[in-house]
N, C-alpha and C. Protein backbone atom coordinates (compact mmCIF):
# COMPACT_ATOMS: atom_id res chain seq x y z
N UNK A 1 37.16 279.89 211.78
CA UNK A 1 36.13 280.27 210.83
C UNK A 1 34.81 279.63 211.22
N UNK A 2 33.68 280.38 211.00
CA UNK A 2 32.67 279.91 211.45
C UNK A 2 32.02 278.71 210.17
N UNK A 3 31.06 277.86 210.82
CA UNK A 3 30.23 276.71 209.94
C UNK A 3 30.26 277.37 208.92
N UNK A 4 29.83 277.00 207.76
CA UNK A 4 29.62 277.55 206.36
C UNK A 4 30.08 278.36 205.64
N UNK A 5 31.12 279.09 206.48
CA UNK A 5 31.99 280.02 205.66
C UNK A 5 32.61 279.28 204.43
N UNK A 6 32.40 280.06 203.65
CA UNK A 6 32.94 279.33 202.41
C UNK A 6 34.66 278.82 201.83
N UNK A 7 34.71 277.53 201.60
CA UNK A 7 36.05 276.90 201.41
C UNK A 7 36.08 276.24 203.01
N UNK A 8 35.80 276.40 204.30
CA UNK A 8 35.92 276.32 205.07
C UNK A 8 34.45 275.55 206.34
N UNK A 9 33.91 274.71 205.57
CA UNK A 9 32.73 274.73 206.03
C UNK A 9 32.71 273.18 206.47
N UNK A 10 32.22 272.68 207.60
CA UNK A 10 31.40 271.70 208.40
C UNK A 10 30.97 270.56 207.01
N UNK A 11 30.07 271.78 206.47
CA UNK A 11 29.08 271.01 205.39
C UNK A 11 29.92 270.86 204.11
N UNK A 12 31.00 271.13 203.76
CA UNK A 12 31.87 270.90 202.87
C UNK A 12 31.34 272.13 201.52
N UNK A 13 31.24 273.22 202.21
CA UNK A 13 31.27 273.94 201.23
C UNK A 13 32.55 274.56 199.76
N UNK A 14 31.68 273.92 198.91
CA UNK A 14 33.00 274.73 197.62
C UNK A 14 32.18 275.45 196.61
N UNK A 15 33.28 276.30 195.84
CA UNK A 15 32.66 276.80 194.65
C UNK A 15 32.83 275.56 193.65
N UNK A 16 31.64 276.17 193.09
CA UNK A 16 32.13 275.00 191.45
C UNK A 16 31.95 276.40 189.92
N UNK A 17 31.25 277.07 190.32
CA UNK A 17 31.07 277.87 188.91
C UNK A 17 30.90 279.06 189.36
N UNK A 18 30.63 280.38 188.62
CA UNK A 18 30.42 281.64 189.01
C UNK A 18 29.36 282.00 190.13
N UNK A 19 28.49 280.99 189.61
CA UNK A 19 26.98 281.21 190.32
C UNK A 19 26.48 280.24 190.90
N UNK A 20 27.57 279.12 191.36
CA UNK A 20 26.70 277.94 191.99
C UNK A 20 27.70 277.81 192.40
N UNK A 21 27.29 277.20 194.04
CA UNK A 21 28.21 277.14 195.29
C UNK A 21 27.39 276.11 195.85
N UNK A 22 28.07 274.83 196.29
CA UNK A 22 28.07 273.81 196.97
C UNK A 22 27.54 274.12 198.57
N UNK A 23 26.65 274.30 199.27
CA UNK A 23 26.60 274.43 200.73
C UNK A 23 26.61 273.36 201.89
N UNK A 24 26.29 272.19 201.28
CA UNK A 24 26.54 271.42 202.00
C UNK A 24 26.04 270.00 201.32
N UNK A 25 26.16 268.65 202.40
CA UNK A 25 25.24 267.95 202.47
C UNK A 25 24.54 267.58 202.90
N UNK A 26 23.29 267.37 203.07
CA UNK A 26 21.97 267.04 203.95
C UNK A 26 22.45 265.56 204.83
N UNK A 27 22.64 265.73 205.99
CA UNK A 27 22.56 264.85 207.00
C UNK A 27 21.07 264.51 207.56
N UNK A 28 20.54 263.72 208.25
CA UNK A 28 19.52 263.62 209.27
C UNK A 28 19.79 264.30 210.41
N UNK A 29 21.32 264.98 210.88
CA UNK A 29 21.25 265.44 212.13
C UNK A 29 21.33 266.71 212.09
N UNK A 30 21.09 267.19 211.13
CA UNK A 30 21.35 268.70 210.75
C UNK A 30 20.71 269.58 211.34
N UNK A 31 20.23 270.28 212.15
CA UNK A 31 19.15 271.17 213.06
C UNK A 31 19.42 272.63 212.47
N UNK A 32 19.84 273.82 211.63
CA UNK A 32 20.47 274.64 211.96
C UNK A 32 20.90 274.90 210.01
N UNK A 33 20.69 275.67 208.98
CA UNK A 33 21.25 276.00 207.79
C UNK A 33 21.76 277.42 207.55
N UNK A 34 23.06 277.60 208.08
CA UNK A 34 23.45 278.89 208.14
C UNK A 34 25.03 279.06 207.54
N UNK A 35 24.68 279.68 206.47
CA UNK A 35 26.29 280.09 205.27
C UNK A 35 26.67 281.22 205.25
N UNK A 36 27.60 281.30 205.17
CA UNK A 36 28.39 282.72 204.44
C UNK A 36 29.07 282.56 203.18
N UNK A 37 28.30 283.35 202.36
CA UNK A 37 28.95 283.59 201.41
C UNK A 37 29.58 284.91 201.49
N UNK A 38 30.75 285.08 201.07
CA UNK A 38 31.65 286.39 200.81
C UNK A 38 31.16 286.42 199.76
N UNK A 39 31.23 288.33 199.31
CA UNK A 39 31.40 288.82 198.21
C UNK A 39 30.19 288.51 197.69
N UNK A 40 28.71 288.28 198.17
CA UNK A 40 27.90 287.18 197.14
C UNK A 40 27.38 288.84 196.55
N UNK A 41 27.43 288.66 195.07
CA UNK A 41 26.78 289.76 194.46
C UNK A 41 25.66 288.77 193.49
N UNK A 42 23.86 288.97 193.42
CA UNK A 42 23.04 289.02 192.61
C UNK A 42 22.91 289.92 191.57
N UNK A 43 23.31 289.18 190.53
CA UNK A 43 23.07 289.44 189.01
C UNK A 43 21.65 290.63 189.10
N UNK A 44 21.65 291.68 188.07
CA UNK A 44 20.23 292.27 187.89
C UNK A 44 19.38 291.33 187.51
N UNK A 45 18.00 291.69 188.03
CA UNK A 45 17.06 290.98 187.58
C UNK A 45 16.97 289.52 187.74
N UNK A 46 17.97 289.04 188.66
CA UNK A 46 18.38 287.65 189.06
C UNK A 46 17.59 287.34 190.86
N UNK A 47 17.55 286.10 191.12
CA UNK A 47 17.27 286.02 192.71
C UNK A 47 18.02 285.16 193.06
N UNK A 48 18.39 284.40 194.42
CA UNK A 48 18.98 283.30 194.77
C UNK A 48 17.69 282.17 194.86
N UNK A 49 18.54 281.21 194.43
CA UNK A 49 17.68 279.76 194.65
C UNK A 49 18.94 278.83 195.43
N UNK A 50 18.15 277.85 196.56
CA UNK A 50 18.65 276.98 197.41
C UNK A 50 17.79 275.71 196.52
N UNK A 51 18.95 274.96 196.38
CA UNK A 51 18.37 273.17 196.09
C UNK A 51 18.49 272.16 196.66
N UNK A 52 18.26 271.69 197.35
CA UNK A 52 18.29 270.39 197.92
C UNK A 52 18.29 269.36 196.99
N UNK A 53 19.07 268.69 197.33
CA UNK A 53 19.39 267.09 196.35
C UNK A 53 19.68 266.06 197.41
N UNK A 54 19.98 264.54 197.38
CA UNK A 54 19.93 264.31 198.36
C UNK A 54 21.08 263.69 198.86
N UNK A 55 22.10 264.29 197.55
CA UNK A 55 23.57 264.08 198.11
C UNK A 55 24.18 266.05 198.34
N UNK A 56 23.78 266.91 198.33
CA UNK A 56 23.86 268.12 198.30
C UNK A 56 23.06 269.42 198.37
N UNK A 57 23.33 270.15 198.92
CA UNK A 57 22.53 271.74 199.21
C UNK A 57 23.51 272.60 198.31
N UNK A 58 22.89 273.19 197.13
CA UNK A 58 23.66 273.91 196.20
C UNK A 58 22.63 275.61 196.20
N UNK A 59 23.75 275.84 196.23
CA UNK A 59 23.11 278.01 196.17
C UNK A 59 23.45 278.06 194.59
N UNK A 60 22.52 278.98 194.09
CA UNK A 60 22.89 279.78 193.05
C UNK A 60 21.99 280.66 192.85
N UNK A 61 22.26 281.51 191.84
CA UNK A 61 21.54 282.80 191.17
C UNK A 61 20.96 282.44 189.84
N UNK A 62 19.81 283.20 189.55
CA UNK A 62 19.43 283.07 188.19
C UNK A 62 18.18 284.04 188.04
N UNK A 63 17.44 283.66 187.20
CA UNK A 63 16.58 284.48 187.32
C UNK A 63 15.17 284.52 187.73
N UNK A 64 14.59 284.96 188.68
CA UNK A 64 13.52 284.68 188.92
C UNK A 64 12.32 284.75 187.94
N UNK A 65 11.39 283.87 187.70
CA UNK A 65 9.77 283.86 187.26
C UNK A 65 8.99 285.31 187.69
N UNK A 66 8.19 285.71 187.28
CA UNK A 66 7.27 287.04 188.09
C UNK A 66 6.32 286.34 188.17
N UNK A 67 6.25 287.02 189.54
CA UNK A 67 4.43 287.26 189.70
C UNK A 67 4.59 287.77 191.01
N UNK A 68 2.80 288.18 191.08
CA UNK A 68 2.78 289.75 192.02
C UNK A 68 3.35 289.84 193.53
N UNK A 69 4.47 288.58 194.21
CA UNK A 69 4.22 288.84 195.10
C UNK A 69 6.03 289.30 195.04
N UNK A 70 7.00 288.83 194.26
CA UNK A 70 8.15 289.38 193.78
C UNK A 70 7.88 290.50 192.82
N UNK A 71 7.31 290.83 192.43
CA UNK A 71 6.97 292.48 191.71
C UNK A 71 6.12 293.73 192.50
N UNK A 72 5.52 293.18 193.86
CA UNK A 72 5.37 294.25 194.62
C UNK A 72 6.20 294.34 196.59
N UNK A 73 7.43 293.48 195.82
CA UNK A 73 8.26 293.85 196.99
C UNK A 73 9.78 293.85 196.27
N UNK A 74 10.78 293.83 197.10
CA UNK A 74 11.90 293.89 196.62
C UNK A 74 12.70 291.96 196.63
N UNK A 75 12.53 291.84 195.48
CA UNK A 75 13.10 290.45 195.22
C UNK A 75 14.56 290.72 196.10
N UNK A 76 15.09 291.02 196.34
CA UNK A 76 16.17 290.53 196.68
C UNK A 76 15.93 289.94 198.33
N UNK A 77 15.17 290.20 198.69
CA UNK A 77 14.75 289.57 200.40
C UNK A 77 14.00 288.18 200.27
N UNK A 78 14.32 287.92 199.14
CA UNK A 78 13.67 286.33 198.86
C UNK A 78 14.47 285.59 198.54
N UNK A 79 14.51 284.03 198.53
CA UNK A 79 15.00 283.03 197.78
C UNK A 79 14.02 281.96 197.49
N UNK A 80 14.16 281.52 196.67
CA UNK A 80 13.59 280.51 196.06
C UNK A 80 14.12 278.70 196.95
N UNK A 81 13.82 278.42 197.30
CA UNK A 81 13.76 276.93 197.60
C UNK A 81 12.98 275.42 197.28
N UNK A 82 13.92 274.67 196.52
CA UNK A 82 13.71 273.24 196.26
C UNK A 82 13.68 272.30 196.43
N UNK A 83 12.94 271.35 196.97
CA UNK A 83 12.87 270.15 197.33
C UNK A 83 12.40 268.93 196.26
N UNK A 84 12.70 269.33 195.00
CA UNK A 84 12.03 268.27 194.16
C UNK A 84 13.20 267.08 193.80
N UNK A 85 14.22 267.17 194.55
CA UNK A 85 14.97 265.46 194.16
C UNK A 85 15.81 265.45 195.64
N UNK A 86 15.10 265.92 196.55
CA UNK A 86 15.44 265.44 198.00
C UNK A 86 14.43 264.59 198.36
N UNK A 87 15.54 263.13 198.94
CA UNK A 87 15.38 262.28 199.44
C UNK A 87 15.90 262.07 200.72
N UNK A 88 15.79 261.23 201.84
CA UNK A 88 16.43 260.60 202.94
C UNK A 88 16.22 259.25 202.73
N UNK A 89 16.92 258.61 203.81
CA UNK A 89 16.56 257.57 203.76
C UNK A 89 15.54 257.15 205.23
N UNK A 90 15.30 255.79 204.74
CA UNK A 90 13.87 255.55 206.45
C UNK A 90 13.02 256.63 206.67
N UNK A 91 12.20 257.20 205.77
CA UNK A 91 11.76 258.39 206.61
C UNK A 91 11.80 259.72 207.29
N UNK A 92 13.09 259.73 206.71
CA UNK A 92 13.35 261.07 207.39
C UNK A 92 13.38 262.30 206.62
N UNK A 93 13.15 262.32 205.45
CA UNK A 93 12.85 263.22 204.52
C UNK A 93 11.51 264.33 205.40
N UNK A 94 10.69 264.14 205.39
CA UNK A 94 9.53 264.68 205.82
C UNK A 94 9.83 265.67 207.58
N UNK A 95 10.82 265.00 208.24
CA UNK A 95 11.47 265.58 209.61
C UNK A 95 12.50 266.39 209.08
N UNK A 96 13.64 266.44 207.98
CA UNK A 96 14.09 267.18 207.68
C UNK A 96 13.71 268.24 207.54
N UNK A 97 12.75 268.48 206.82
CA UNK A 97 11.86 269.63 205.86
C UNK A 97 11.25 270.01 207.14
N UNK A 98 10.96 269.63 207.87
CA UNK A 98 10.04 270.26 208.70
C UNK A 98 11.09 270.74 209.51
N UNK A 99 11.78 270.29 209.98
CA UNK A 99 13.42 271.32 210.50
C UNK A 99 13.74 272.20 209.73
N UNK A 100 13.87 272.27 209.15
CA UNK A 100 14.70 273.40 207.76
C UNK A 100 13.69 274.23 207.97
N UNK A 101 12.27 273.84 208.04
CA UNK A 101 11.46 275.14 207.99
C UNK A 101 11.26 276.09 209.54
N UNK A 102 11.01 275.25 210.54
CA UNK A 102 11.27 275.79 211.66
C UNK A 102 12.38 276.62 212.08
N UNK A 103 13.08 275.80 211.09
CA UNK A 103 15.18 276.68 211.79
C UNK A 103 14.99 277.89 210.81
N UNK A 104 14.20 277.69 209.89
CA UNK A 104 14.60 279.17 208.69
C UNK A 104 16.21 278.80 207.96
N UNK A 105 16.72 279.54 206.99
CA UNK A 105 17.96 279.42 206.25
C UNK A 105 18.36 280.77 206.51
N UNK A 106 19.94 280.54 206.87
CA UNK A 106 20.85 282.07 207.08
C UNK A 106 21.76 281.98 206.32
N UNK A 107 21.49 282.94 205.31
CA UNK A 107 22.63 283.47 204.47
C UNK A 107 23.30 284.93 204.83
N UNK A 108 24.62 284.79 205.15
CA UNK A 108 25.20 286.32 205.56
C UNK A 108 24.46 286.71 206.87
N UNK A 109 24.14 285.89 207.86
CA UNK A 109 23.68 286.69 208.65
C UNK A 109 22.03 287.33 208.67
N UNK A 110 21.51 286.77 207.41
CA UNK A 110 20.20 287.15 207.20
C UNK A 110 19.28 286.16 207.41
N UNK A 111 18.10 286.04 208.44
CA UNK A 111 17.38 284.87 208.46
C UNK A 111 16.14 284.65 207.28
N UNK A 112 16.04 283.78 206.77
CA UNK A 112 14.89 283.70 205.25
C UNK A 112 13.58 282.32 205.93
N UNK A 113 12.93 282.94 205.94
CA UNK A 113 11.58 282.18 207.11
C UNK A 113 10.49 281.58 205.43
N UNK A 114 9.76 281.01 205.58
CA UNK A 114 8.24 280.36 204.96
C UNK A 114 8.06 281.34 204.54
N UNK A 115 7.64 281.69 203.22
CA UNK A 115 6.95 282.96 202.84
C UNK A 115 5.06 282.56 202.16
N UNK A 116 5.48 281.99 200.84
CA UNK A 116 4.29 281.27 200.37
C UNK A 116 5.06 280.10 198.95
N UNK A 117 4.26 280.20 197.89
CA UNK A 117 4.66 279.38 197.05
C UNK A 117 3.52 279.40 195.96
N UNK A 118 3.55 279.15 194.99
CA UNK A 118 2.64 279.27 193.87
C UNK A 118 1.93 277.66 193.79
N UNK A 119 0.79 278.40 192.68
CA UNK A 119 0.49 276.38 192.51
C UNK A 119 1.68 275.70 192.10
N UNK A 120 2.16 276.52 190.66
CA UNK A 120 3.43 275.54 189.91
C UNK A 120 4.44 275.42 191.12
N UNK A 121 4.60 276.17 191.77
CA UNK A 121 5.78 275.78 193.16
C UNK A 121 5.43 274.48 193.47
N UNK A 122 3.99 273.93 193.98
CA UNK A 122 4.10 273.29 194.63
C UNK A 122 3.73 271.78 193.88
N UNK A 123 3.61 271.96 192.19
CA UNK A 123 3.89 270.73 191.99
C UNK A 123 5.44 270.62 191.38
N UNK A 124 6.38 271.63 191.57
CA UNK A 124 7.71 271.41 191.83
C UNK A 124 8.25 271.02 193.01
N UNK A 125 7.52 270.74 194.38
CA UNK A 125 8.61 271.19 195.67
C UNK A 125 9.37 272.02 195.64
N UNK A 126 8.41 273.41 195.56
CA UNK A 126 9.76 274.38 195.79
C UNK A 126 8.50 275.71 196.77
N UNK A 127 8.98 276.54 196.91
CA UNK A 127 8.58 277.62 197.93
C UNK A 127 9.56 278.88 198.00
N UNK A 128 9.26 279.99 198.23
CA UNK A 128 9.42 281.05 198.66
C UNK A 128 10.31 281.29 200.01
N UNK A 129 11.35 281.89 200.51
CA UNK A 129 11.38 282.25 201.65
C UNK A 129 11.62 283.58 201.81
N UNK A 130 11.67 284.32 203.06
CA UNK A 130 11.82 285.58 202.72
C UNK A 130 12.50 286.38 204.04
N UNK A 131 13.28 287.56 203.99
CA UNK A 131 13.69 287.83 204.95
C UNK A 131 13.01 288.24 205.85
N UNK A 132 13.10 287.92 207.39
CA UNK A 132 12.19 288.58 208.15
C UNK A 132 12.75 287.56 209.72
N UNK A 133 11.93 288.87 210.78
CA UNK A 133 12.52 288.14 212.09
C UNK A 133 11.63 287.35 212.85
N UNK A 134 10.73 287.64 212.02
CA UNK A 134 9.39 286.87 213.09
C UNK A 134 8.47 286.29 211.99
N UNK A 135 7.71 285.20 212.51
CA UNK A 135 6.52 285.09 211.32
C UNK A 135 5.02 285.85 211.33
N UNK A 136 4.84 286.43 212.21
CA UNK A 136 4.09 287.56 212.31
C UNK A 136 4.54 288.68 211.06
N UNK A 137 5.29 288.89 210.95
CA UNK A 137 5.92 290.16 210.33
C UNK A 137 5.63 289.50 208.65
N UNK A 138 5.70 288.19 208.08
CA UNK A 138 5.23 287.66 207.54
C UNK A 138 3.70 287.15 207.09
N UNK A 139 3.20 287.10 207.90
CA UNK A 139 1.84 287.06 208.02
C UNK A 139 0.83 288.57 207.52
N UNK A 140 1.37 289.36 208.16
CA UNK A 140 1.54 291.10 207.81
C UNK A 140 1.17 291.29 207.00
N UNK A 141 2.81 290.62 205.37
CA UNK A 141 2.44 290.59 204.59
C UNK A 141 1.71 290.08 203.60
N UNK A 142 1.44 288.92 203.68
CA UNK A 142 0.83 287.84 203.47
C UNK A 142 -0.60 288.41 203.02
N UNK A 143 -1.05 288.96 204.54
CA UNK A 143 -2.53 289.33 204.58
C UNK A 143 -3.18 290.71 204.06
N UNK A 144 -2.39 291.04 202.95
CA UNK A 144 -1.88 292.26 202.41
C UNK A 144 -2.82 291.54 200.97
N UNK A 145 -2.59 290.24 200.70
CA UNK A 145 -3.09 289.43 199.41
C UNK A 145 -4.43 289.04 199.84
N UNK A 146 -4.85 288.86 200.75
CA UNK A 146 -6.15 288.32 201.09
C UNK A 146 -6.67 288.62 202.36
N UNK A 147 -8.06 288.44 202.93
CA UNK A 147 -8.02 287.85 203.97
C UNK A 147 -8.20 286.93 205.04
N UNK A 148 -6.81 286.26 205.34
CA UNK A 148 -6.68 285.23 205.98
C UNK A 148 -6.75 285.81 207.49
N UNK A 149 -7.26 286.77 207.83
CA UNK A 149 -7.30 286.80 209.24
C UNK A 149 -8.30 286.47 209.71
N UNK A 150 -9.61 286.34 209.04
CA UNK A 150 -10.72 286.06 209.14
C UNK A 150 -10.73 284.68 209.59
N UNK A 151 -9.93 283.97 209.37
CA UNK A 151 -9.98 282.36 209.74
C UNK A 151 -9.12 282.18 211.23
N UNK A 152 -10.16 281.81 212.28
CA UNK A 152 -9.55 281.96 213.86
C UNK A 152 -8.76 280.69 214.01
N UNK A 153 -8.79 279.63 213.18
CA UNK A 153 -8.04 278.51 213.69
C UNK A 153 -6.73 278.97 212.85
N UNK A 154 -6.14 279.12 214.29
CA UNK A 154 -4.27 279.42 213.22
C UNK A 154 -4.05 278.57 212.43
N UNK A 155 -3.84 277.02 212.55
CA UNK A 155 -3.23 275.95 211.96
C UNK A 155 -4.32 276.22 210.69
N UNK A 156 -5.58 275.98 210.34
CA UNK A 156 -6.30 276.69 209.30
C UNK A 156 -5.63 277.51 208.53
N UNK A 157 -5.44 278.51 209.23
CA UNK A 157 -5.00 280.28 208.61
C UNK A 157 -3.91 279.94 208.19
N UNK A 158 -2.95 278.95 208.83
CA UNK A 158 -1.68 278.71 208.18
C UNK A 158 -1.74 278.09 206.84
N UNK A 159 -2.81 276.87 207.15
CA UNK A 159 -2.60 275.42 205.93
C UNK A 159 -2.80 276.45 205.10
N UNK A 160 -4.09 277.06 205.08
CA UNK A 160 -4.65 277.99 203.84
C UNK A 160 -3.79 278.67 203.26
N UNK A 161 -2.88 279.49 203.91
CA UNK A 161 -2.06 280.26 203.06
C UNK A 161 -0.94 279.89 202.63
N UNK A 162 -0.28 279.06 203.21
CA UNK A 162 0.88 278.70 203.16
C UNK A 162 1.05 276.96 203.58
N UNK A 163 0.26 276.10 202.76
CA UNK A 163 0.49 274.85 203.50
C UNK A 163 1.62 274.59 202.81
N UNK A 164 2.46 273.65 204.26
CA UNK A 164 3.89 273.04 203.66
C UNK A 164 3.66 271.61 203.26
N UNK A 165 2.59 270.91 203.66
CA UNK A 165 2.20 269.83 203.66
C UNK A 165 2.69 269.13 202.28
N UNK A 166 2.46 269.79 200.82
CA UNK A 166 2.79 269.36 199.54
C UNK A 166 4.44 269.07 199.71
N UNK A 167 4.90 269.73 200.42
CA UNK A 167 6.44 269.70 200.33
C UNK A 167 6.61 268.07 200.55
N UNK A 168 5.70 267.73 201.87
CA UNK A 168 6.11 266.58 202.75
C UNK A 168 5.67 265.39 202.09
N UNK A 169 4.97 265.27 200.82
CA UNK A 169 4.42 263.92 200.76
C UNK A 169 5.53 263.17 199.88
């Protein structure tokens, strides 16, 4: 069975309730967040959220908040992600997160990349991800809300739209 298959997982994946599934625990050596869930069916009107804690990575469903950027696409190519009671220890909190974001999260085979995040996101630690194979293809949409193409310094064009930086402090 492959990593993360569920009952069967590296990261010690279990169920605990209908809608919340254990995915792992956050190591420092972790490079790589990729699960299978069988059978995963989203509730109507529900999205997935990933949490980080800093004894556990827990999946579940619930319902998403609106606003325009889940009401003019199809919520289900999103998840929600949390970082507001992840810790490491020595420092390594801030290298984690910045792994997790580079590696993207695979659920089923689907890769979920940086999307954006709201203000209230980001005095939660939490963010957006969204399906997609490239971050160009992201950017796409992105620049669909504004325009950020106008700004030639990428790292700029990035902080601006999407800084992860709040995640890291």
């Amino acid at each position: 069975m492959p990593a993360g298959y569920l009952g069967l997982s590296s990261h010690g994946l279990a169920l605990h309730k209908m809608r919340e599934i254990q995915l792992g625990v956050p190591a420092v050596t972790d490079s790589e967040w990729r699960y299978t869930i069988p059978n995963l069916v989203v509730p109507a009107r529900h999205g997935k959220f990933v949490v980080f804690a800093s004894e556990r990575i827990i999946f579940r469903t619930a319902q998403f908040s609106s606003n325009r950027i889940l009401h003019n696409d199809d919520p289900s190519l999103f998840i929600s992600v949390n970082f507001k009671d992840f810790r490491m220890p020595d420092y390594t909190t801030v290298e984690y997160i910045r792994k997790f974001f580079r590696a993207g999260l695979w659920i089923n085979n689907r890769q979920y990349r940086f999307y954006h995040h709201s203000n209230s996101q980001l005095r939660e630690r939490s963010c957006y991800l969204r399906v997609a194979d490239t971050d160009e293809e992201l950017d796409a949409r992105i620049y669909q809300y504004g325009d950020f193409g106008k700004i030639k310094n990428v790292a700029k064009r990035k902080s601006s739209r999407l800084s992860v930086m709040p995640y890291l402090s």
